[in-house]
Each structure stands twice: as structure tokens, then as C-alpha cells.
Protein backbone atom coordinates (compact mmCIF):
# COMPACT_ATOMS: atom_id res chain seq x y z
CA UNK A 1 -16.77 -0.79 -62.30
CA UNK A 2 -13.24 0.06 -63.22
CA UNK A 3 -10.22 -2.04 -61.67
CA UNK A 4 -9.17 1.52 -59.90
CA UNK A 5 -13.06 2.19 -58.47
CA UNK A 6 -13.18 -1.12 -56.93
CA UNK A 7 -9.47 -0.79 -55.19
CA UNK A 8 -10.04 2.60 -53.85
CA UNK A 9 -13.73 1.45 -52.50
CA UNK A 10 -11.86 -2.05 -51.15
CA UNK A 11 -9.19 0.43 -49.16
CA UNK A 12 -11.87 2.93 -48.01
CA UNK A 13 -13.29 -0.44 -46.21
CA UNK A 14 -10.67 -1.47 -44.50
CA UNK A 15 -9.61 1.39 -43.28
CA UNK A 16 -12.86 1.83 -42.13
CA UNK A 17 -12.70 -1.55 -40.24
CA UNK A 18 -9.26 -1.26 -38.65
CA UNK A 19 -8.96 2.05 -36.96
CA UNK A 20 -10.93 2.77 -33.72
CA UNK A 21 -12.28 6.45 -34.12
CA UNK A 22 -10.65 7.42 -30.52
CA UNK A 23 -7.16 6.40 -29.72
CA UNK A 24 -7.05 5.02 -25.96
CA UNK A 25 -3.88 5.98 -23.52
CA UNK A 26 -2.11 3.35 -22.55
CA UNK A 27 -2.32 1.80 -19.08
CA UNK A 28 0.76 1.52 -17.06
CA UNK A 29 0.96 -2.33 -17.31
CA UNK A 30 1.56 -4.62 -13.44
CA UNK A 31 4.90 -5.27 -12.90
CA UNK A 32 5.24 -9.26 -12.34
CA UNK A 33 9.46 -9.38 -12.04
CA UNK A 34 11.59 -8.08 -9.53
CA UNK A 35 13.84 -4.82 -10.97
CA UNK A 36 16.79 -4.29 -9.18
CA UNK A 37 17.28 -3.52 -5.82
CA UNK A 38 13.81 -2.70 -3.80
CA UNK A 39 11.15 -0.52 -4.70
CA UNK A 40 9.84 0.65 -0.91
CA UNK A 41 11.18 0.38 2.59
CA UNK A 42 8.93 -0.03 5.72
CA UNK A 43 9.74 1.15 9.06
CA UNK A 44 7.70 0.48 11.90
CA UNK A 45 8.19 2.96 15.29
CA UNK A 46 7.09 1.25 18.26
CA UNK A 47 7.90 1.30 21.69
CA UNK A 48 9.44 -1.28 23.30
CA UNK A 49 6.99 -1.27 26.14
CA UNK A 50 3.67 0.22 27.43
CA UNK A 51 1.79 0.21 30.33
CA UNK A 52 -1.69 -1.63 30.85
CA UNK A 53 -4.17 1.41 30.86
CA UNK A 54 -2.91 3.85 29.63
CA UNK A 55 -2.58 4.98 25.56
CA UNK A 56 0.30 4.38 23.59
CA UNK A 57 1.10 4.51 19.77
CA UNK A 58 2.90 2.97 17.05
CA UNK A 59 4.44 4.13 13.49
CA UNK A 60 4.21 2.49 10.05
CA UNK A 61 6.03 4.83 7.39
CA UNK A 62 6.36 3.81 4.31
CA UNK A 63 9.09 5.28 1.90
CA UNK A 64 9.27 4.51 -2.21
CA UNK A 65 12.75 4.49 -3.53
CA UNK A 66 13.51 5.88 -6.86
CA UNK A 67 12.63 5.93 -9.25
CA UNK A 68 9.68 4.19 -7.64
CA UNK A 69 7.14 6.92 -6.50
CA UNK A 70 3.60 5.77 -4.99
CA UNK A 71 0.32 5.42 -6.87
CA UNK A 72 -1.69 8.21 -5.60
CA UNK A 73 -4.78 6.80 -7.48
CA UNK A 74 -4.40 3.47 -5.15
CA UNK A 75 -4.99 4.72 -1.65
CA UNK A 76 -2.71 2.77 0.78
CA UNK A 77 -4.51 0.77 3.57
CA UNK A 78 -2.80 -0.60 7.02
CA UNK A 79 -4.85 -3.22 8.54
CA UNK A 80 -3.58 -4.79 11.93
CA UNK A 81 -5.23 -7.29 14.10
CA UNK A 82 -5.32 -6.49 17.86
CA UNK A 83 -3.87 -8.90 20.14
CA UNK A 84 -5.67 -10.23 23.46
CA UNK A 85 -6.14 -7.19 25.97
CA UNK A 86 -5.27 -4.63 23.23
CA UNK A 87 -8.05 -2.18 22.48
CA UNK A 88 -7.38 -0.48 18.33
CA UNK A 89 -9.22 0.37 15.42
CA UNK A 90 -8.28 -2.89 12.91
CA UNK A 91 -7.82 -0.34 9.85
CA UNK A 92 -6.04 3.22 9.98
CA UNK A 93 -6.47 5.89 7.40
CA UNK A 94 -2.96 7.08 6.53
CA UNK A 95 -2.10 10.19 8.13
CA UNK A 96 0.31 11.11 5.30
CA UNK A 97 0.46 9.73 1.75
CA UNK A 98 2.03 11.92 -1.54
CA UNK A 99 4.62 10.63 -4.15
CA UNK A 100 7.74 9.62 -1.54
CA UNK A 101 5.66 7.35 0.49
CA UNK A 102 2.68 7.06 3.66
CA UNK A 103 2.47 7.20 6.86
CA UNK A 104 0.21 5.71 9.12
CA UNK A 105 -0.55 6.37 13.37
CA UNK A 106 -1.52 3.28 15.04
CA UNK A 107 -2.90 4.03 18.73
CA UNK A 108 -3.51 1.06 21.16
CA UNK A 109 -4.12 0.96 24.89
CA UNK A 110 -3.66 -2.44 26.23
CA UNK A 111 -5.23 -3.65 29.16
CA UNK A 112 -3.30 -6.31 30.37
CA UNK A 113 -0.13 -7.57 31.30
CA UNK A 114 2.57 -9.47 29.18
CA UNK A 115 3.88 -9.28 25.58
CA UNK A 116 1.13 -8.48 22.84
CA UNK A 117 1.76 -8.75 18.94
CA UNK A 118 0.70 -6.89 16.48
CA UNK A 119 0.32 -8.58 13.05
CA UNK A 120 -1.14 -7.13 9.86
CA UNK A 121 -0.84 -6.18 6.04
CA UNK A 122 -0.28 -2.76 4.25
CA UNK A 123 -1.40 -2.51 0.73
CA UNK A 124 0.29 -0.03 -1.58
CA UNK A 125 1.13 0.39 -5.40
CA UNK A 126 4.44 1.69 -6.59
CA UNK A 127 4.94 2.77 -10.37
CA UNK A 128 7.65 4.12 -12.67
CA UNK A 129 6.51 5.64 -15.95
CA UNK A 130 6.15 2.43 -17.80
CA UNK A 131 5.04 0.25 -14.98
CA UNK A 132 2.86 -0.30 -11.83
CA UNK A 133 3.82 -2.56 -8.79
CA UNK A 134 0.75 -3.70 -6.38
CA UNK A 135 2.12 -4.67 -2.68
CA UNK A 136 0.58 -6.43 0.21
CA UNK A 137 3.58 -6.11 2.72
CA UNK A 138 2.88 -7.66 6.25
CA UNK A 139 3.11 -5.78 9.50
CA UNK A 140 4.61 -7.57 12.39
CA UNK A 141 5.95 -5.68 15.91
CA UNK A 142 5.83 -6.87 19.34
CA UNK A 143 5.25 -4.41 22.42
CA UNK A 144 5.61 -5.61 25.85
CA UNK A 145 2.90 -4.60 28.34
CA UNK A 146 3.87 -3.60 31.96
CA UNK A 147 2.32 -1.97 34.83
CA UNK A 148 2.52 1.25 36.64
CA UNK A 149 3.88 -0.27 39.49
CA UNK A 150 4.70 -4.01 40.80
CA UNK A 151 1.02 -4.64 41.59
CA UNK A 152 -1.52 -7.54 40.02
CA UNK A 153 -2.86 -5.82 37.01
């Protein structure tokens, strides 16, 4: 075999051995360091007070700043505990989610008297072309519980 034959034949194999036949897209990689400035504000709309009895309901909205925009592929979940004498579902589908942000209805009826807080996590992902940003943000509001009128309830 000629010096040439066995170099060409030697090349053929590694290039045979090195290149994958498909070439795979790249996956926006997590984003472990803060950028600058934040990626996502949270506002919660509650009322101040309620009264025992009767339905009431609560706001999370959640906004991504740019260039952030939200990971439609990661659906965004709200799960809040219900206090004592506070009758909720303990996870909410969101009621709006696209590229800006989500938001999410939370409707309680407490049944008795007195302060009751709410306490839970929403989970999101944020992304920018390059990079992806998974959040577990927690939920915290306070509503205080009244009556209808001075009486025992």
C-alpha cells in the first residue's frame, strides 16, 4: 500500500469517528449568576380585609423585564397554603401566561375571624436568547378577616 493510500484511508477514519451524522441545536444553558438589575417583578393584589363567609379573591401577576421574556415551554405554577378557617384550592392554574409575564386568581372564603396568612411559592423560568433562569419566588400576603356586623362569628 502506497504512503498516499494509507493517509487518505487513515483520514477517511477519523473523520468517520469524529463527526456525529446529525448536528444537535443547542440548549439555552441555566443561568447560575445574577445579570444586572432583576429579571421579573411580582405583585400581589389583595384586599386588606374580608369578611368571614363570604368569597373574596386575591392577585399574583407576574411581569418579566427585558430583555427577560418567560419560558412558555415551563408552565408557571402558584402554590399557596391556606391558613386556619380559610377554605382555597392549594394550586391555581394561571389565568394568563404569554411572553411579558402570568397571572394567577386566587379565591378564598374564610370562615373565621382574625388575621389569616397566606404563604406559598410560584415557579417560573425566564430566558434571554442565550440563557434560561428557573425561579421559585415565595408568596407571602396577609388579609384580615372581619364580620358582617359586631356579632360572635
Amino acid at each position: 500500500m502506497t504512503p498516499w493510500l494509507r493517509a487518505a484511508l487513515a483520514l477517511a477514519a477519523l473523520a468517520s469517528l469524529g463527526c456525529p451524522s446529525e448536528v444537535q441545536p443547542t440548549k439555552p444553558r441555566a443561568v447560575d449568576a445574577e445579570p444586572e438589575g432583576p429579571r421579573f417583578d411580582i405583585d400581589v393584589d389583595a384586599p386588606k380585609r374580608a369578611t368571614a363567609g363570604k368569597p373574596s379573591e386575591a392577585h399574583v401577576k407576574l411581569r418579566a423585564r427585558a430583555p427577560w421574556h418567560m419560558n412558555l415551554e415551563y408552565a408557571p405554577s402558584l402554590r399557596v397554603d391556606a391558613p386556619a378557617g380559610v377554605d382555597m384550592q392549594a394550586k391555581t392554574a394561571a389565568q394568563r401566561v404569554d411572553a411579558d409575564g402570568a397571572e394567577f386568581a386566587l379565591p378564598f372564603t374564610p370562615s373565621s375571624k382574625g388575621p389569616a396568612r397566606f404563604a406559598g411559592h410560584l415557579q417560573f423560568a425566564v430566558c434571554v436568547d442565550e440563557a434560561c433562569a428557573p425561579q421559585s419566588v415565595p408568596v407571602d400576603f396577609t388579609v384580615e378577616v372581619g364580620c358582617d356586623t359586631d356579632a360572635f362569628c
